[in-house]
N, C-alpha and C. Protein backbone atom coordinates (compact mmCIF):
# COMPACT_ATOMS: atom_id res chain seq x y z
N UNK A 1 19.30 -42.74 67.57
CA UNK A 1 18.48 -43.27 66.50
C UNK A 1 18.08 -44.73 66.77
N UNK A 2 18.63 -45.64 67.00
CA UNK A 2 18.63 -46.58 67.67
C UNK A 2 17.54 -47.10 68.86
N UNK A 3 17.29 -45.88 69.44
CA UNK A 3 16.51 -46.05 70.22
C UNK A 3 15.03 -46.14 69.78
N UNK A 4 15.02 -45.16 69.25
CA UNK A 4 13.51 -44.93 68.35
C UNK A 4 13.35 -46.67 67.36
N UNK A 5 14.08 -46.57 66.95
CA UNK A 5 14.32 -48.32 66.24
C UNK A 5 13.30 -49.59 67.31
N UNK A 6 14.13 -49.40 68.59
CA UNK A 6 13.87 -50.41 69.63
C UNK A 6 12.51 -49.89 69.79
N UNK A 7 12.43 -48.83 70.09
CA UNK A 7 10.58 -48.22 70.58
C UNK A 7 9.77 -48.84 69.75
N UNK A 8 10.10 -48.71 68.35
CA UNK A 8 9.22 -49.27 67.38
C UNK A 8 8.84 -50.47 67.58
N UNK A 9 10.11 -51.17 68.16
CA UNK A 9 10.27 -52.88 67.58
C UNK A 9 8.98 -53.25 69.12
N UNK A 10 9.25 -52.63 70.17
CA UNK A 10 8.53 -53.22 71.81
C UNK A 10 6.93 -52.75 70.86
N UNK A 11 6.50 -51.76 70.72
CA UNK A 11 5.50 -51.08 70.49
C UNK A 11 4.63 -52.67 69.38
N UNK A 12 5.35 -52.61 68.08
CA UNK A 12 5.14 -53.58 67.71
C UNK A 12 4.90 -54.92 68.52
N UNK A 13 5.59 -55.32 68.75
CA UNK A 13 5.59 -56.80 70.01
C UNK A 13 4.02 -56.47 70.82
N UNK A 14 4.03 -55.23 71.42
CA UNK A 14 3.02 -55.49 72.31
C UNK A 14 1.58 -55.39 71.47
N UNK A 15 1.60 -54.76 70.28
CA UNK A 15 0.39 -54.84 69.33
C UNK A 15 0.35 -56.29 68.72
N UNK A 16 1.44 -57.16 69.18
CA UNK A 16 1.19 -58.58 68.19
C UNK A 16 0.84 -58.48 66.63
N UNK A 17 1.82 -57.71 66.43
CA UNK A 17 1.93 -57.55 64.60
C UNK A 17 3.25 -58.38 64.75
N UNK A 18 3.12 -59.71 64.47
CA UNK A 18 4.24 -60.54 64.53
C UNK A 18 5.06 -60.47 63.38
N UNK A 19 4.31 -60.12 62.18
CA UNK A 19 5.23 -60.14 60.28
C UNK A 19 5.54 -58.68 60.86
N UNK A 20 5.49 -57.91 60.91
CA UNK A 20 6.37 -56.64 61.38
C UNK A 20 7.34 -56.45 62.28
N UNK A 21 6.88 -56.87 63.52
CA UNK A 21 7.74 -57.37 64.35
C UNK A 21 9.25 -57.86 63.94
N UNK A 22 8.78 -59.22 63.15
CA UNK A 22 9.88 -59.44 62.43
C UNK A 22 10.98 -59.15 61.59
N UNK A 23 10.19 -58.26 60.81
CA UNK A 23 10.48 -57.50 59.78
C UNK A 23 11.73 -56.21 60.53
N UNK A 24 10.80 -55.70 61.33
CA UNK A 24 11.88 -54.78 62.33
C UNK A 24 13.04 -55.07 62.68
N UNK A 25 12.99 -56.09 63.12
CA UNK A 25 14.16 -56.99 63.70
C UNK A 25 14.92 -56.98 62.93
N UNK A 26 15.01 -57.32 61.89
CA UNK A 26 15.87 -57.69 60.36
C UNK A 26 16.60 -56.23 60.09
N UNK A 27 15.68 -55.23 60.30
CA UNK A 27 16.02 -53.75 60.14
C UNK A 27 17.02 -53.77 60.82
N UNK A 28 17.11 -53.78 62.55
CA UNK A 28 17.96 -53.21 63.27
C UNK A 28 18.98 -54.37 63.49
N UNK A 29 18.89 -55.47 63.17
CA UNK A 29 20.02 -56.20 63.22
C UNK A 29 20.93 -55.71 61.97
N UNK A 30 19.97 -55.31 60.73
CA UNK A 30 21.33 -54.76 59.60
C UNK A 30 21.97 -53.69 60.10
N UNK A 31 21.24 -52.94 60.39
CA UNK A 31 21.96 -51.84 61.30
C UNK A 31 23.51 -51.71 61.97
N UNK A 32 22.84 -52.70 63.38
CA UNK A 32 23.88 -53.52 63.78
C UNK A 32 25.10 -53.82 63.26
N UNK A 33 25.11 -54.55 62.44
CA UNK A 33 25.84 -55.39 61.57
C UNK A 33 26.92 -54.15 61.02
N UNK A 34 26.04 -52.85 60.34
CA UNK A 34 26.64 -52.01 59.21
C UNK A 34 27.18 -50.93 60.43
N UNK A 35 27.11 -51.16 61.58
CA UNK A 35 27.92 -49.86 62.49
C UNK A 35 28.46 -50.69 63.13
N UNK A 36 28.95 -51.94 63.36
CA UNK A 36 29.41 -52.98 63.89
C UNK A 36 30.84 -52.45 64.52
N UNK A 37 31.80 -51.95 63.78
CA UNK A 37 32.72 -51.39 63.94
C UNK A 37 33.12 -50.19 63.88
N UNK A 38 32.37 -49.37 63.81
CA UNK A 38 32.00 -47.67 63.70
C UNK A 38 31.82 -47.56 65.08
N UNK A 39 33.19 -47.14 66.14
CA UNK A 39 32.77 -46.37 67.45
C UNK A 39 32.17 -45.16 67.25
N UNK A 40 32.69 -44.33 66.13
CA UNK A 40 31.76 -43.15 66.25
C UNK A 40 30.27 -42.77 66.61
N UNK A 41 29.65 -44.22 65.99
CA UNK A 41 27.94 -44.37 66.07
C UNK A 41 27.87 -44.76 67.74
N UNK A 42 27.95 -44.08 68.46
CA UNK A 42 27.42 -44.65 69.83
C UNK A 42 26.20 -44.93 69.72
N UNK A 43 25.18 -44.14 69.37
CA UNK A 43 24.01 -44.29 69.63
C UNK A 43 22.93 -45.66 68.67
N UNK A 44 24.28 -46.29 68.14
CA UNK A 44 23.61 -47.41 67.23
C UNK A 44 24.23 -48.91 68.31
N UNK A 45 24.50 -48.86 69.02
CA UNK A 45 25.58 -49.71 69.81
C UNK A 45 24.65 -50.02 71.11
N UNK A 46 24.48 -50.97 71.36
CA UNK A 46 23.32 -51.57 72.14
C UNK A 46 24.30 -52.64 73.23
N UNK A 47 23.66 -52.12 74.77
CA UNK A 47 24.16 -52.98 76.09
C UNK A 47 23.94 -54.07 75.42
N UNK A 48 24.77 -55.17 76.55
CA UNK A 48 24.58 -56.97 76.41
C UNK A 48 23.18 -56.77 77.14
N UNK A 49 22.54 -56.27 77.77
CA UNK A 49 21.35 -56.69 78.48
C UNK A 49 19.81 -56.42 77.03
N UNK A 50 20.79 -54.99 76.43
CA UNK A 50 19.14 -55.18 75.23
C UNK A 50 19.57 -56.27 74.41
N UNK A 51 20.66 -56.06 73.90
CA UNK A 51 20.61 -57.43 72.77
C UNK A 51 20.27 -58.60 73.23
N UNK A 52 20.50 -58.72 74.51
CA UNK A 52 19.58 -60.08 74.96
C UNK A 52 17.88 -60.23 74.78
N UNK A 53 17.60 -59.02 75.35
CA UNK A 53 16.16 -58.61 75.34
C UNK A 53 15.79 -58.74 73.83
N UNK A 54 16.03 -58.09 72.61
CA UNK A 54 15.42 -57.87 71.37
C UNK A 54 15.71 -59.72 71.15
N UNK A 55 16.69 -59.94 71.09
CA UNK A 55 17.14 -61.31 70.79
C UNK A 55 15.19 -62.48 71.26
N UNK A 56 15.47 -62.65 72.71
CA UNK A 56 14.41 -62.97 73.23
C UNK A 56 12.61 -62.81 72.64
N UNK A 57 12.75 -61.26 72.16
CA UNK A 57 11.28 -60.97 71.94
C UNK A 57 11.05 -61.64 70.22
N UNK A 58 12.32 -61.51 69.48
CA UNK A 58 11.93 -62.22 67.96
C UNK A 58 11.83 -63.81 68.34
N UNK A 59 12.09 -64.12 68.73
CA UNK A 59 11.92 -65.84 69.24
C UNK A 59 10.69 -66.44 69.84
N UNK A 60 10.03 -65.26 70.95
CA UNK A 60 8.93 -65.29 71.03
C UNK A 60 7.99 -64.77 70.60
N UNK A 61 8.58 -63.68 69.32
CA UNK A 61 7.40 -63.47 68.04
C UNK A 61 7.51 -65.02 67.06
N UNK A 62 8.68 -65.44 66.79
CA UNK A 62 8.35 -66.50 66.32
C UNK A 62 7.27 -67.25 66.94
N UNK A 63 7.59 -67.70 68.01
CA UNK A 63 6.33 -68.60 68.58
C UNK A 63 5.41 -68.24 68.41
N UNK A 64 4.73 -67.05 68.66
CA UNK A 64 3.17 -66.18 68.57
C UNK A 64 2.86 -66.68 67.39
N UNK A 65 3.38 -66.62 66.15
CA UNK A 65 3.57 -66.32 64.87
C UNK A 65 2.97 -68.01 64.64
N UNK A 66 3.11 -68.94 64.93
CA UNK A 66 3.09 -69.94 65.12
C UNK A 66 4.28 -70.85 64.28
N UNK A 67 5.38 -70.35 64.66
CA UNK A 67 6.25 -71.01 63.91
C UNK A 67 7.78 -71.26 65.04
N UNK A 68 7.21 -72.04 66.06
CA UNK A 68 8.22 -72.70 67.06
C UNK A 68 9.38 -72.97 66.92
N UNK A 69 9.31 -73.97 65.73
CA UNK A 69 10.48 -74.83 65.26
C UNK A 69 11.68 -73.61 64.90
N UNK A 70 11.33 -72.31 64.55
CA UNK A 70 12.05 -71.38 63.80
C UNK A 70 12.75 -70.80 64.93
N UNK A 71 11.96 -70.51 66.26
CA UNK A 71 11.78 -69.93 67.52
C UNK A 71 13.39 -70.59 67.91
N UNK A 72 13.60 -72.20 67.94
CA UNK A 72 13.98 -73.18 68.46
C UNK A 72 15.26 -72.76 67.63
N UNK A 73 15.11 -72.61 66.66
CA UNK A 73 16.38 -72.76 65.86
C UNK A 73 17.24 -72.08 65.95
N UNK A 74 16.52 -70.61 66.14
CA UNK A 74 17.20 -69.41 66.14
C UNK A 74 17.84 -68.94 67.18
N UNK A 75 17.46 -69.19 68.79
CA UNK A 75 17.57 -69.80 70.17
C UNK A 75 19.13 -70.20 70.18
N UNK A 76 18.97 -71.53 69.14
CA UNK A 76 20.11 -72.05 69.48
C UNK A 76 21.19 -72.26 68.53
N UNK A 77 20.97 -70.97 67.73
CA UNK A 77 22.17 -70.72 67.08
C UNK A 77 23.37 -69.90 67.65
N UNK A 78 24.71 -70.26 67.97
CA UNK A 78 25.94 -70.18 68.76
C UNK A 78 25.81 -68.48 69.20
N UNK A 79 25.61 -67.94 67.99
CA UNK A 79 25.65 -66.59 68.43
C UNK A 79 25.06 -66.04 69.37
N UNK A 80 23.72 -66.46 69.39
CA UNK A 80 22.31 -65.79 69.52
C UNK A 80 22.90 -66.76 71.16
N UNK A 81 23.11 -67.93 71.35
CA UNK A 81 23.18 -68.75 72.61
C UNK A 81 24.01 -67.66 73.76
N UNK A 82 25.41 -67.78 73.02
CA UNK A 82 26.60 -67.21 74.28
C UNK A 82 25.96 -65.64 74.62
N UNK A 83 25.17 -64.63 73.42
CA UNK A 83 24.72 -63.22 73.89
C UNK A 83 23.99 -63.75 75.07
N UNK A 84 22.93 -64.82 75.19
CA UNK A 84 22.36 -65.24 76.69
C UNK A 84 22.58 -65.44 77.59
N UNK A 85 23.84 -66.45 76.97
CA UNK A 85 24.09 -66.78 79.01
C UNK A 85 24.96 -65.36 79.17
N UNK A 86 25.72 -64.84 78.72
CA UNK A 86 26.29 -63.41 78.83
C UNK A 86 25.67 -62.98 79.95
């Protein structure tokens, strides 16, 4: 299920619907969050290499979006930092 999630979210990105885009994001990070500790959900459980990737593409929907400073912020919030250099 998860996957279809991410399809949505690239599909979006590459149409430059940046308020959706966003919006998506918010989706599958609750997601995230609510199977966080549920091994059973494999298929909601995402490599260190996508969460880097989705991480990356909302930051540079921020920018598109024209809102940098947000881009910047979000970048370098602790969490969002160590999933990178990971």
């Amino acid at each position: 299920m998860m996957i279809s999630w991410i399809q949505y979210y690239v599909s979006l990105f590459l149409a430059q619907d940046w308020d959706t885009t966003l919006s998506v994001y918010d989706s599958i990070h609750a997601m995230m969050e609510d199977h966080k500790n549920n091994k059973d959900k494999k298929d909601m459980h995402l490599k260190p290499f996508e969460l880097c990737e989705i991480q990356l593409m909302r930051a540079r929907a921020l920018e598109m979006k024209g809102e940098p400073k947000k881009a910047i912020k979000f970048m370098t919030r602790k969490a969002i930092f160590s999933l990178l250099i990971n």
